[in-house]
Protein backbone atom coordinates (compact mmCIF):
# COMPACT_ATOMS: atom_id res chain seq x y z
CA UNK A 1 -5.87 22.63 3.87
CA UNK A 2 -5.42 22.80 0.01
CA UNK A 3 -2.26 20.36 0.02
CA UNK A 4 -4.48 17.45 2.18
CA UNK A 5 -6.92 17.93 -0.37
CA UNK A 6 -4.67 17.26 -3.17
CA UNK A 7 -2.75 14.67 -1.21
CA UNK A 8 -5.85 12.76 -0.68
CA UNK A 9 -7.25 13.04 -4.33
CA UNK A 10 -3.84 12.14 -5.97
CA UNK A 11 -3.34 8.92 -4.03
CA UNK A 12 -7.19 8.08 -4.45
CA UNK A 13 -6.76 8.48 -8.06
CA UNK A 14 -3.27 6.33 -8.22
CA UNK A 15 -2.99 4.61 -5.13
CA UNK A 16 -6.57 2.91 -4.55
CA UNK A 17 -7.45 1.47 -7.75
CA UNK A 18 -4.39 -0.02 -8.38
CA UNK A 19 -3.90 -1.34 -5.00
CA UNK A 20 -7.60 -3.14 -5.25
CA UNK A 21 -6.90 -4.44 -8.54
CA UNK A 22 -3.69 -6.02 -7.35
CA UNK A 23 -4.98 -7.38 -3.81
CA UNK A 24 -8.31 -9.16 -6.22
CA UNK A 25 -6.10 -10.81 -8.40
CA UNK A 26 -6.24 -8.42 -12.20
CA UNK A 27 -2.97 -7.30 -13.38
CA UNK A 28 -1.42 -7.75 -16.25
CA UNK A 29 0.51 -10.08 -17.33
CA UNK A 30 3.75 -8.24 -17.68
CA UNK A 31 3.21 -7.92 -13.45
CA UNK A 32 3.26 -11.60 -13.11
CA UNK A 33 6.52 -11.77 -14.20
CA UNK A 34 7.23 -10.26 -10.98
CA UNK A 35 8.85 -13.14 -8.23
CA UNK A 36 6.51 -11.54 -5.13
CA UNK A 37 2.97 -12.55 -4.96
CA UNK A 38 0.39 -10.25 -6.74
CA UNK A 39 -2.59 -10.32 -4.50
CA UNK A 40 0.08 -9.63 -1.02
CA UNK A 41 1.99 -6.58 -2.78
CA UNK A 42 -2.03 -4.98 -3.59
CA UNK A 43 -2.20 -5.68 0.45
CA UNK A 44 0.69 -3.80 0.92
CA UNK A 45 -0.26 -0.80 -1.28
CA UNK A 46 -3.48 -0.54 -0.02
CA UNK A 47 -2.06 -0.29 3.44
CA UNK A 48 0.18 2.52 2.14
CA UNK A 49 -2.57 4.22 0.71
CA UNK A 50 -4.78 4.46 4.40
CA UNK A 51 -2.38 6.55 5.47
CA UNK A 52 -3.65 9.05 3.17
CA UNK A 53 -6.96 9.47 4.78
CA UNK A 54 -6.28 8.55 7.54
CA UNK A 55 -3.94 11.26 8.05
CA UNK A 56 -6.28 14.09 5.74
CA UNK A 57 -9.25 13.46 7.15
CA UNK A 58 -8.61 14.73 10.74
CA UNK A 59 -7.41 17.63 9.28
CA UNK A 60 -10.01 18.19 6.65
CA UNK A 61 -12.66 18.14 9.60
CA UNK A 62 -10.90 20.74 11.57
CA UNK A 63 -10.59 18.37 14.43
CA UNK A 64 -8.73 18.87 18.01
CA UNK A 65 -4.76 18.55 18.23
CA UNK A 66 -4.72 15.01 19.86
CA UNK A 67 -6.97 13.60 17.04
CA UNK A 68 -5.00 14.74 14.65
CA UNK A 69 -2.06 13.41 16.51
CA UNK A 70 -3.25 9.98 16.93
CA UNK A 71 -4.22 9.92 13.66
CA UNK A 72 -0.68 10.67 12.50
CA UNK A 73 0.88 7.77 14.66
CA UNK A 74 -2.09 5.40 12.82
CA UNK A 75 -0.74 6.51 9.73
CA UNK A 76 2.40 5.90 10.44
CA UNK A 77 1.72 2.50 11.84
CA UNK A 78 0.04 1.88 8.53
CA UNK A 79 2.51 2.70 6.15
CA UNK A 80 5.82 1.10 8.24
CA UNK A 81 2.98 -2.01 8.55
CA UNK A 82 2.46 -1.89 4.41
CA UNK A 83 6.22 -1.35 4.00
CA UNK A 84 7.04 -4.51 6.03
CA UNK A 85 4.61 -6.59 4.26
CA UNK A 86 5.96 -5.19 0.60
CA UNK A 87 9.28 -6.14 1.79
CA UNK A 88 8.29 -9.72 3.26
CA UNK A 89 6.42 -10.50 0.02
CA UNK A 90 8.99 -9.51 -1.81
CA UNK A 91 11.75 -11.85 -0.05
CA UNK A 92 9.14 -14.26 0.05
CA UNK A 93 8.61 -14.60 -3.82
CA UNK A 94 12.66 -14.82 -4.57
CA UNK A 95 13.11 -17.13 -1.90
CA UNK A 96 10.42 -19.30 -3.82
CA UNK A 97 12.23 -18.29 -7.27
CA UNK A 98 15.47 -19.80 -5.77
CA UNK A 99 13.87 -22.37 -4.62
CA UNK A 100 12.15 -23.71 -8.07
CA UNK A 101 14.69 -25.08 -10.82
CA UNK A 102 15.88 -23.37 -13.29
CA UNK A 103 13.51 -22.01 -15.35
CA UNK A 104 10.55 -22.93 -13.70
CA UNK A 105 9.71 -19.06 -12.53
């Protein structure tokens, strides 16, 4: 129960602040130099990131085996679901980098 604990706290304390601060908009600059779209890729991390308690909390709570299992399939739905969204954004801002004329990025 120790390691969901400190799973939980370390992604709180990485994961969710950044993720907010990139799905509202404030980054800094050197971010924006980035082809994908700010606000979609803080999206993406903060689906990531629900995976963390969404897959701790069951546990934390001590609750029943098929809880906890459906709560790991969530999780898993969430992160494949934030990977697929960091990955479209991604193609999505170099496809509109190729698109633009030279140095117009």
């Amino acid at each position: 129960m120790t390691w969901q604990w400190i799973g939980l706290t370390a992604f709180s304390l990485t994961l969710l602040p950044s993720g907010v601060a990139m799905a509202v908009d404030r980054v800094p600059e050197r971010l924006r130099a980035r082809p994908a779209p700010v606000p979609t890729r803080g999206r993406a991390v903060l689906l990531i990131y629900a995976t963390a308690p969404v897959n701790a909390l069951p546990r934390l709570a001590d609750a029943s085996a098929d809880v906890t299992l459906a709560c790991t399939v969530a999780g898993g739905a969430l992160a494949v679901a934030g990977c697929l969204l960091m990955g479209w954004a991604t193609g999505a801002g170099r496809r509109r980098a190729a698109a633009a004329p030279y140095g117009e990025c």
